[in-house]
N, C-alpha and C. Protein backbone atom coordinates (compact mmCIF):
# COMPACT_ATOMS: atom_id res chain seq x y z
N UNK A 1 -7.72 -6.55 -13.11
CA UNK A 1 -8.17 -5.55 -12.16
C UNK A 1 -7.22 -5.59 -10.97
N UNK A 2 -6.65 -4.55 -9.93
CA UNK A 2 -5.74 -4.54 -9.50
C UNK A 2 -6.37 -4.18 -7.96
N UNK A 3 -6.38 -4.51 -6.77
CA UNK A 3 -6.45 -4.71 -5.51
C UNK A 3 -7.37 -3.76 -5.38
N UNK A 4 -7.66 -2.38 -5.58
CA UNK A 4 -8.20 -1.47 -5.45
C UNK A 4 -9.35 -1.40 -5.66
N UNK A 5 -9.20 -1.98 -7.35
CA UNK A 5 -10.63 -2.31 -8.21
C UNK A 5 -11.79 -3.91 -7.11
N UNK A 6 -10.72 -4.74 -6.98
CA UNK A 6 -11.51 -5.58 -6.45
C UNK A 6 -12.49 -4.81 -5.04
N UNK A 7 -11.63 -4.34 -4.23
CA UNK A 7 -12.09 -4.00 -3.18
C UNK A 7 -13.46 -2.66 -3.81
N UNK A 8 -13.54 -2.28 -4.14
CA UNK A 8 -14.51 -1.11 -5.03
C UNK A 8 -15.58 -2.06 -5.39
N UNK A 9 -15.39 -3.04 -6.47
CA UNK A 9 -16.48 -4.01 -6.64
C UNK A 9 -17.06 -4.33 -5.69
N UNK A 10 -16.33 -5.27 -4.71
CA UNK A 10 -16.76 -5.97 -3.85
C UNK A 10 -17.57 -4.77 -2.68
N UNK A 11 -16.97 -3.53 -2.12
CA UNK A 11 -18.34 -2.35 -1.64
C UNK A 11 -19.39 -2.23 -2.61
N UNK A 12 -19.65 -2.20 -3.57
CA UNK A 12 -20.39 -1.69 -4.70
C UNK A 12 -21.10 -2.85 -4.43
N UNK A 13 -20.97 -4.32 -4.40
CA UNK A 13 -21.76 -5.39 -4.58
C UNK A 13 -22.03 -5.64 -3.02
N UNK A 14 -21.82 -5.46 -2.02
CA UNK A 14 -22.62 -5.74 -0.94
C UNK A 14 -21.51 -6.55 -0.38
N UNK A 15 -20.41 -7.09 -0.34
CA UNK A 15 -19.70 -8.20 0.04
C UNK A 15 -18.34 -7.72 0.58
N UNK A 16 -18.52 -6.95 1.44
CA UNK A 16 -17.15 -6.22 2.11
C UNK A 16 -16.74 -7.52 3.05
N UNK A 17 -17.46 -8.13 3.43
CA UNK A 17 -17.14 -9.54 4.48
C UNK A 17 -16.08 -10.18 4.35
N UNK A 18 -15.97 -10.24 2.45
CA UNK A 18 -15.07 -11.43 1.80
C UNK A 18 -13.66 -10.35 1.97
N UNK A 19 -13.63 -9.15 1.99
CA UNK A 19 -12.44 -8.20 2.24
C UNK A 19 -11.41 -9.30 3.51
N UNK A 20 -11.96 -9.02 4.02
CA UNK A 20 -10.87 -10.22 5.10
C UNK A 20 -10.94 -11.70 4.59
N UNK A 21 -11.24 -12.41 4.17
CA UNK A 21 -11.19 -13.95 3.70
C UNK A 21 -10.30 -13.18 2.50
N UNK A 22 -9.68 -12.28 1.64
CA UNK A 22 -8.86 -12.04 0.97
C UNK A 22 -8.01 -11.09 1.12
N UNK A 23 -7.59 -10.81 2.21
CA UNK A 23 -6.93 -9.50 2.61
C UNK A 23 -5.38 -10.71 3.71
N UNK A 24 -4.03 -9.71 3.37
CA UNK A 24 -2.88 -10.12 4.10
C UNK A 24 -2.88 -11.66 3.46
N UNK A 25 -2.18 -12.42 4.15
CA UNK A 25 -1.69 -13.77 3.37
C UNK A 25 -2.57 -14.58 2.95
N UNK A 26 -3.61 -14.17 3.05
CA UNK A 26 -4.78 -15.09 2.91
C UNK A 26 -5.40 -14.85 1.52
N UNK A 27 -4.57 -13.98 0.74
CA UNK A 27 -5.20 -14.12 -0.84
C UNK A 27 -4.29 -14.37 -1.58
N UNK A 28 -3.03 -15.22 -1.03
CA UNK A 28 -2.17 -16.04 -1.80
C UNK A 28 -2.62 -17.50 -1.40
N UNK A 29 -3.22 -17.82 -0.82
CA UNK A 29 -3.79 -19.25 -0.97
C UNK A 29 -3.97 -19.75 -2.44
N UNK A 30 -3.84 -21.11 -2.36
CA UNK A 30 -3.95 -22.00 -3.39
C UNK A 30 -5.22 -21.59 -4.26
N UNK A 31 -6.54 -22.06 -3.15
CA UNK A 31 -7.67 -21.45 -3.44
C UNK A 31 -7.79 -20.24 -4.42
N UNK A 32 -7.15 -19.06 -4.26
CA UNK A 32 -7.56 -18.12 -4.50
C UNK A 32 -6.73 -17.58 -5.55
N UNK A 33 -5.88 -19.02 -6.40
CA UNK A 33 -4.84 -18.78 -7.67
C UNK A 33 -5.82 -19.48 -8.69
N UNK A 34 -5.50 -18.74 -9.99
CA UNK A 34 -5.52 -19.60 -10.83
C UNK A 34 -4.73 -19.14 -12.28
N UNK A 35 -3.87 -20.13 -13.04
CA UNK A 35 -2.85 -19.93 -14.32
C UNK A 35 -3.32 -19.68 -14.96
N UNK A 36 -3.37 -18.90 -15.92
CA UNK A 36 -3.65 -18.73 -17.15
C UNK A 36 -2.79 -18.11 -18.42
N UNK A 37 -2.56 -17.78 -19.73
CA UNK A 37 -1.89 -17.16 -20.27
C UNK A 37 -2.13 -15.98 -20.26
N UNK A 38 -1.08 -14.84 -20.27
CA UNK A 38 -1.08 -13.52 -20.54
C UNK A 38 -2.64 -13.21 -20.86
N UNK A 39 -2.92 -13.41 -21.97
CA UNK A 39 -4.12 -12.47 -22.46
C UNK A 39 -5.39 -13.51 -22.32
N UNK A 40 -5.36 -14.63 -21.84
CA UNK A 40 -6.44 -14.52 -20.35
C UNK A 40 -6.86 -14.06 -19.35
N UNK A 41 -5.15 -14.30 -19.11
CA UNK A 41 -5.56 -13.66 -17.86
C UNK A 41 -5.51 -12.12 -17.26
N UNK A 42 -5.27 -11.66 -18.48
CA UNK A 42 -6.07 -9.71 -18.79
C UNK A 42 -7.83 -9.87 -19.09
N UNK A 43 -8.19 -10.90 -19.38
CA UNK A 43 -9.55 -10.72 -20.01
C UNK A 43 -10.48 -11.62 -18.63
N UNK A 44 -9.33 -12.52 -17.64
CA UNK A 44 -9.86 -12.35 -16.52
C UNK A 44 -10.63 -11.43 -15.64
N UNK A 45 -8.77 -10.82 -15.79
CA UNK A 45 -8.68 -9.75 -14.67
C UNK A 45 -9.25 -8.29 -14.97
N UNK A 46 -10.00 -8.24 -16.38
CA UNK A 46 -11.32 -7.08 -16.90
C UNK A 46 -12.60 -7.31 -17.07
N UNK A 47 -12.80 -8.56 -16.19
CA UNK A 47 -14.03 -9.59 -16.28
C UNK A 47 -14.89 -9.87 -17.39
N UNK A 48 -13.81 -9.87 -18.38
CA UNK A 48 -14.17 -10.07 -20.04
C UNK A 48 -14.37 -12.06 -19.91
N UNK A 49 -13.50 -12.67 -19.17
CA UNK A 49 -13.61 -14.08 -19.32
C UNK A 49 -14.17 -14.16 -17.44
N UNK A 50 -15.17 -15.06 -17.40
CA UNK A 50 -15.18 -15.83 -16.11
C UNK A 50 -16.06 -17.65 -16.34
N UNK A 51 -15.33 -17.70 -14.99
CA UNK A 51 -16.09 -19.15 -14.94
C UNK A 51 -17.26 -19.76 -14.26
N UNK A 52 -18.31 -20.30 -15.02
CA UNK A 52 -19.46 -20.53 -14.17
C UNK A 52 -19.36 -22.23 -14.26
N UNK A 53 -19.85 -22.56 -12.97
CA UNK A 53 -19.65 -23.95 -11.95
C UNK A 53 -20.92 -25.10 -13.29
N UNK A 54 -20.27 -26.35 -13.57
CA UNK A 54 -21.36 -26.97 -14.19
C UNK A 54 -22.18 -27.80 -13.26
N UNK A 55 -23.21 -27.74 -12.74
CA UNK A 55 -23.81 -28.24 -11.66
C UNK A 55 -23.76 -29.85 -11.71
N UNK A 56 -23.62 -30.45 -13.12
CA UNK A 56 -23.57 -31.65 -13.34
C UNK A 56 -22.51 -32.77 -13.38
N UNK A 57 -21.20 -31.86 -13.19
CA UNK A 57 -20.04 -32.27 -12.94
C UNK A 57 -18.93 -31.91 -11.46
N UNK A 58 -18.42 -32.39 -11.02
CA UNK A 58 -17.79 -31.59 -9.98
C UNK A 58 -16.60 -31.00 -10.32
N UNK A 59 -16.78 -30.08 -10.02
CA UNK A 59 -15.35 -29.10 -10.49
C UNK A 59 -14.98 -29.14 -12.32
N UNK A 60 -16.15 -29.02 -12.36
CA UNK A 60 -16.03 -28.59 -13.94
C UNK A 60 -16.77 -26.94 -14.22
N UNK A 61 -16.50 -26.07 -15.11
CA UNK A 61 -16.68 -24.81 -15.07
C UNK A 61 -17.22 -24.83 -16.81
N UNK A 62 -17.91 -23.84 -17.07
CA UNK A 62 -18.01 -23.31 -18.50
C UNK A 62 -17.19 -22.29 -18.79
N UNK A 63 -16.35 -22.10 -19.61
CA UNK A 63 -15.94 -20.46 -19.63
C UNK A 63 -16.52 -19.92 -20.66
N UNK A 64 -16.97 -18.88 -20.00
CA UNK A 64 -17.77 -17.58 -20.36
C UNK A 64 -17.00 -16.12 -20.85
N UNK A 65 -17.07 -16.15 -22.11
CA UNK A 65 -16.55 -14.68 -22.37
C UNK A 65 -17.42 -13.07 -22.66
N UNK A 66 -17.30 -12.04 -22.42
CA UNK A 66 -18.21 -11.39 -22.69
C UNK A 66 -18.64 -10.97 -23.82
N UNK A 67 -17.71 -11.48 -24.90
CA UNK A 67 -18.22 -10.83 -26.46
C UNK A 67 -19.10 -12.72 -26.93
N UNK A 68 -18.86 -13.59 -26.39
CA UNK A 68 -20.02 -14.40 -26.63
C UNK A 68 -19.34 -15.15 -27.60
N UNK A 69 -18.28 -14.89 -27.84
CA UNK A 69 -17.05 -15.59 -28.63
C UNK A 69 -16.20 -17.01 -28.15
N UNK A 70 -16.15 -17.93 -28.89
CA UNK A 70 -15.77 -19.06 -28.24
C UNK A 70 -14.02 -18.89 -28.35
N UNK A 71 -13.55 -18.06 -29.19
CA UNK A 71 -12.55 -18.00 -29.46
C UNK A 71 -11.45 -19.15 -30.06
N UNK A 72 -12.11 -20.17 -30.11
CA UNK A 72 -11.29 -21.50 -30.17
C UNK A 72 -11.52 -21.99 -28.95
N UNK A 73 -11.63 -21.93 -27.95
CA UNK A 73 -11.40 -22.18 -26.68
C UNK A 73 -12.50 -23.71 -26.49
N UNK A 74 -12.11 -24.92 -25.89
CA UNK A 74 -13.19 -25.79 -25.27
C UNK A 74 -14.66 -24.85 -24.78
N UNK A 75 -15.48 -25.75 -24.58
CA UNK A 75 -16.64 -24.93 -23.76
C UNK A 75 -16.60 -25.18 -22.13
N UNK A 76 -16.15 -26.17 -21.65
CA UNK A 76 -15.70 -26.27 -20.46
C UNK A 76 -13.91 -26.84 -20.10
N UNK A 77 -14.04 -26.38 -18.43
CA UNK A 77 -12.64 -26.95 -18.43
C UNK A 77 -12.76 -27.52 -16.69
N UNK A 78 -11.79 -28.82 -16.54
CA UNK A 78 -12.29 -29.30 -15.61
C UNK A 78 -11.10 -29.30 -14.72
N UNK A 79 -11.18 -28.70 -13.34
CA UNK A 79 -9.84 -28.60 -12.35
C UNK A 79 -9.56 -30.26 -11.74
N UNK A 80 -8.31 -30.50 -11.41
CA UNK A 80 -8.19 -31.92 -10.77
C UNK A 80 -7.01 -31.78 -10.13
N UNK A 81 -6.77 -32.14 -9.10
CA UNK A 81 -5.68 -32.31 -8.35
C UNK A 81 -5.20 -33.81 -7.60
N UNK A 82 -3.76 -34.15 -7.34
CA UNK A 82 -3.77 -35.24 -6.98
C UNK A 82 -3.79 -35.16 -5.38
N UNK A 83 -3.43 -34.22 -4.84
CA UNK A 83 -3.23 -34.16 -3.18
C UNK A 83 -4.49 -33.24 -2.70
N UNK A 84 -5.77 -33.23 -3.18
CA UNK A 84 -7.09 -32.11 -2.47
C UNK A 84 -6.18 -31.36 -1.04
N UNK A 85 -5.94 -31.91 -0.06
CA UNK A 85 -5.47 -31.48 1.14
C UNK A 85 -4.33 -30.36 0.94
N UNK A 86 -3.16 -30.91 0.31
CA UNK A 86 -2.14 -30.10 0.43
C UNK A 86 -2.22 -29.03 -1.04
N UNK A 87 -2.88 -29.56 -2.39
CA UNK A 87 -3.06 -28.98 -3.40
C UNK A 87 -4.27 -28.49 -3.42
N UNK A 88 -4.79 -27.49 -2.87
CA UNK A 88 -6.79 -27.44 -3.22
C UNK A 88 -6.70 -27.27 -4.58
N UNK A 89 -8.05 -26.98 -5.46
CA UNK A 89 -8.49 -26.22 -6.21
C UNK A 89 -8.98 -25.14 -5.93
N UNK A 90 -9.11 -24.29 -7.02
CA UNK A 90 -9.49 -22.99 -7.03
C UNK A 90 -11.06 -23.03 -6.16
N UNK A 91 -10.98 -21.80 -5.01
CA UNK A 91 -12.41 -22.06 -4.32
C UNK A 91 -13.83 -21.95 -5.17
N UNK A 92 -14.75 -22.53 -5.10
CA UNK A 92 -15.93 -22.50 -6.23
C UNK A 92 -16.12 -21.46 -5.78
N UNK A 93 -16.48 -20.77 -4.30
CA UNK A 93 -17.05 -19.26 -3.92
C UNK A 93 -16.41 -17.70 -4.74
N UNK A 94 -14.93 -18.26 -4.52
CA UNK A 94 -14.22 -17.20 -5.42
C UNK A 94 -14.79 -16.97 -6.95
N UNK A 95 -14.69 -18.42 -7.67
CA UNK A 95 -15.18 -18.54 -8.54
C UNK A 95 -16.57 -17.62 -9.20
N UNK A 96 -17.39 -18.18 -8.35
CA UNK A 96 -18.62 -17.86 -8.43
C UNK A 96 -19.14 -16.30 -8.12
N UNK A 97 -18.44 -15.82 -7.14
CA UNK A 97 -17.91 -14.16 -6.93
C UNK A 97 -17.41 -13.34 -8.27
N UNK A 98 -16.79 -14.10 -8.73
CA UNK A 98 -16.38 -13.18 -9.72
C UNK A 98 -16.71 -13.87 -11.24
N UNK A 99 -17.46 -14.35 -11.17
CA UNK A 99 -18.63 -14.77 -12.35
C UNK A 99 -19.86 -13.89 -12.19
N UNK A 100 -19.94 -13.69 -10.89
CA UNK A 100 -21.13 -13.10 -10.49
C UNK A 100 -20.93 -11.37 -11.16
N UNK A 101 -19.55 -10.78 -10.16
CA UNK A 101 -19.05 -9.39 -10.83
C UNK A 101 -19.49 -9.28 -12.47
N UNK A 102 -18.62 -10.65 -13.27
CA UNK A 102 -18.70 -10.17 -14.58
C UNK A 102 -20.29 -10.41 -14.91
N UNK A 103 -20.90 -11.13 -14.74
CA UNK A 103 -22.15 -10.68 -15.66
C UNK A 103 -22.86 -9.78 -15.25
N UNK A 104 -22.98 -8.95 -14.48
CA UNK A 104 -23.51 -7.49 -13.89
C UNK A 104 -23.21 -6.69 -14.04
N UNK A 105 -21.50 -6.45 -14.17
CA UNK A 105 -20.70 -5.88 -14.72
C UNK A 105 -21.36 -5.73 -16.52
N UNK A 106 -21.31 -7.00 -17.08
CA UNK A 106 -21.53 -6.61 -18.29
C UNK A 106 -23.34 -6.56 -18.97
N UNK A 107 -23.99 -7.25 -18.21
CA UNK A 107 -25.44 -6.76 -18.42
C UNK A 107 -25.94 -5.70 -17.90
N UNK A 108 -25.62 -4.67 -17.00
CA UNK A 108 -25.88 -3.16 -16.88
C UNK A 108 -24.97 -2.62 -17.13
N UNK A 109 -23.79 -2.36 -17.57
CA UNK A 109 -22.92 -2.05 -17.96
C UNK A 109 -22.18 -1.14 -17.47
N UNK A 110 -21.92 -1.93 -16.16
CA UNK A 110 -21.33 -1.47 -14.51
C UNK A 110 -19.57 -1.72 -15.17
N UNK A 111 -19.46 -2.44 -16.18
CA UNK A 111 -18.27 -2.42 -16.45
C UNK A 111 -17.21 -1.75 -16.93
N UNK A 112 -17.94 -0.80 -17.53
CA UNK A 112 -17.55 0.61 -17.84
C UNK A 112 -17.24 1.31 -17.10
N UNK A 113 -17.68 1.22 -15.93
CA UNK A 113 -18.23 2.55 -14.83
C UNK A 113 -16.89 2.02 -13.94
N UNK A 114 -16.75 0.62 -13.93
CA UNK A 114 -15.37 0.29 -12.72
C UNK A 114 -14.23 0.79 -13.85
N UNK A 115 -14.44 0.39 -14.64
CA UNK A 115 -13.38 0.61 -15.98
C UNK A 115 -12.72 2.22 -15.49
N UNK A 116 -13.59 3.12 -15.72
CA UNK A 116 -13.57 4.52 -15.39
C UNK A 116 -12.74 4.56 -14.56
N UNK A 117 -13.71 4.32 -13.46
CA UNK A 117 -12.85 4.54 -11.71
C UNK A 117 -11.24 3.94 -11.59
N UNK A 118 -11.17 2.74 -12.38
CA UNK A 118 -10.02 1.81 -12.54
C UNK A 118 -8.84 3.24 -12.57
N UNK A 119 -9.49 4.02 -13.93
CA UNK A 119 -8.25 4.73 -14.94
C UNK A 119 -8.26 6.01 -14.11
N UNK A 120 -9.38 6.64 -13.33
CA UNK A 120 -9.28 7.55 -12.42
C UNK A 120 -8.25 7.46 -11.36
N UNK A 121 -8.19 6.40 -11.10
CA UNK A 121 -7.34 5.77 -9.70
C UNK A 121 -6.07 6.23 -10.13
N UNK A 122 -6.07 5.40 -11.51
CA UNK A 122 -4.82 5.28 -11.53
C UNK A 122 -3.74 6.59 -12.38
N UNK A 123 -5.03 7.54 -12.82
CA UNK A 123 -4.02 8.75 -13.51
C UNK A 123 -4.19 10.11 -12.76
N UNK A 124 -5.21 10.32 -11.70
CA UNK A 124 -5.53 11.34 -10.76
C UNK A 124 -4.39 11.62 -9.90
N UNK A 125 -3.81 12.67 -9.59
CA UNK A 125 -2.79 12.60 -8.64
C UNK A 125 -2.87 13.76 -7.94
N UNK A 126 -3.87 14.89 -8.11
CA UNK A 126 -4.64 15.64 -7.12
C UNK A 126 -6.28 15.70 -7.49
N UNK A 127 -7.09 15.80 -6.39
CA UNK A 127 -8.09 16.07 -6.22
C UNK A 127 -8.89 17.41 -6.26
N UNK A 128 -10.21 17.00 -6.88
CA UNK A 128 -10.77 18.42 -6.74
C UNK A 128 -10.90 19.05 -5.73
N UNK A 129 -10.50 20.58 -5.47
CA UNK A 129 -10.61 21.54 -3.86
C UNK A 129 -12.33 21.08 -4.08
N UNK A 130 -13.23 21.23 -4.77
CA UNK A 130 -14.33 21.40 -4.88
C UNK A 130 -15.51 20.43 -4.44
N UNK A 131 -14.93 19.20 -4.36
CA UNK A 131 -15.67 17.77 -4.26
C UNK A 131 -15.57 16.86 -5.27
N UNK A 132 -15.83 16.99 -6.30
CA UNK A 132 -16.29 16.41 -7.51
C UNK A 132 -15.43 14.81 -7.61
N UNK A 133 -14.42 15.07 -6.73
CA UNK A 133 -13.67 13.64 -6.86
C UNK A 133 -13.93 13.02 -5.70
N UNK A 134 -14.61 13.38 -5.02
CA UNK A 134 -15.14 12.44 -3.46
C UNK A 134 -15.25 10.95 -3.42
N UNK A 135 -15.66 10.74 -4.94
CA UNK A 135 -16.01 9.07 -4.75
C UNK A 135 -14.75 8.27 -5.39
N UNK A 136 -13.51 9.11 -6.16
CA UNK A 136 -12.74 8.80 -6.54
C UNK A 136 -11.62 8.42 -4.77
N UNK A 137 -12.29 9.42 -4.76
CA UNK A 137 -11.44 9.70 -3.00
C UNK A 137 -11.40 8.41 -2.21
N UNK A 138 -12.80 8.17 -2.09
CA UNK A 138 -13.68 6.65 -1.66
C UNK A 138 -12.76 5.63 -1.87
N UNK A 139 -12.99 5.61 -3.28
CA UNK A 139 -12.48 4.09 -3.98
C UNK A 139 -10.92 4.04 -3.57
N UNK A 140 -10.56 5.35 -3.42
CA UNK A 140 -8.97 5.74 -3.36
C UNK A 140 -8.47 4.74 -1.61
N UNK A 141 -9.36 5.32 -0.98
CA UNK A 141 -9.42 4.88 0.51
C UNK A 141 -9.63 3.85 1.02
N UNK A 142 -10.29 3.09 0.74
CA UNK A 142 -11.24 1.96 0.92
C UNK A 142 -10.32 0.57 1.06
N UNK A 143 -9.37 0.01 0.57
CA UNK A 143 -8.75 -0.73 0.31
C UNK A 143 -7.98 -0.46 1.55
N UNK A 144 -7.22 0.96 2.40
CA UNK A 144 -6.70 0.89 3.24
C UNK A 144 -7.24 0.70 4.49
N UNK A 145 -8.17 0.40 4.21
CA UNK A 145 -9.22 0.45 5.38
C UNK A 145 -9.67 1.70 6.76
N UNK A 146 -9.14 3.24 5.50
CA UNK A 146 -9.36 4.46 6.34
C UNK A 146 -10.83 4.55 6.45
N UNK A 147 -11.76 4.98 7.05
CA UNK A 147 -13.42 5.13 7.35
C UNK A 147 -13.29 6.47 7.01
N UNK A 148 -14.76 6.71 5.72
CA UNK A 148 -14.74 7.79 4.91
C UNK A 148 -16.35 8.23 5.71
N UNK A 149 -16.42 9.14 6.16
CA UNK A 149 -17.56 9.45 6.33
C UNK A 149 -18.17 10.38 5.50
């Protein structure tokens, strides 16, 4: 999902706050990376894969896919670093933010609907004289931080 989409979610879910804790240099933080291969990290970034926190371990996660498929994959995976200070791990809040997106996303099937807007964004290149694209307009805006009344 690409800057636009996040910021759309994140109005849609109530959490415009976190817009600045990830906005300008502050969403290249350590925190707010994490590696994965190519077609993870597409199934990340379509909130097809996320990670939920194992309460019983620290900094251990389950990964969660949305077709319910283990794929081969472990059932958990555990972050570790040798320097915490200068190396963090990935923030659990981030984490948990966008664990949160995907299963809402995919149990009402809000995931479709960003899906949409995603491909609207990105193949629209005029607007209706009429209205009908107003919220395309929205989502269009929002990220620059123009105020849509």
């Amino acid at each position: 999902m690409d800057s636009a989409g996040v910021w759309a979610v994140l109005q849609r879910f109530g959490l415009e706050y976190l817009m600045d804790e990830l906005n300008g240099d502050k969403i290249h933080r350590l925190e707010n990376i994490i590696t994965l291969r190519p077609d993870l990290h597409s199934l990340f970034d379509t909130l097809d894969l996320w990670l939920e926190e194992d309460q019983s371990t620290a900094n251990r996660y389950k990964i969660c896919f949305s077709t319910g498929m283990r794929l081969g994959f472990p059932v958990f995976v555990t972050f570790t670093t040798p320097d915490p200070e200068h190396l963090p791990l990935p923030s659990p809040d981030l984490l948990l933010l966008h664990a949160v997106c995907a299963r809402v996303a995919h149990l009402f099937g809000a995931g479709e609907y960003v899906d949409e807007i995603l491909k609207d964004l990105e193949e629209t290149r005029v607007l209706s004289p009429t209205g009908e694209s107003a919220e395309l307009l929205f989502h269009a805006l929002a990220p620059l931080g123009i105020p849509v009344r």
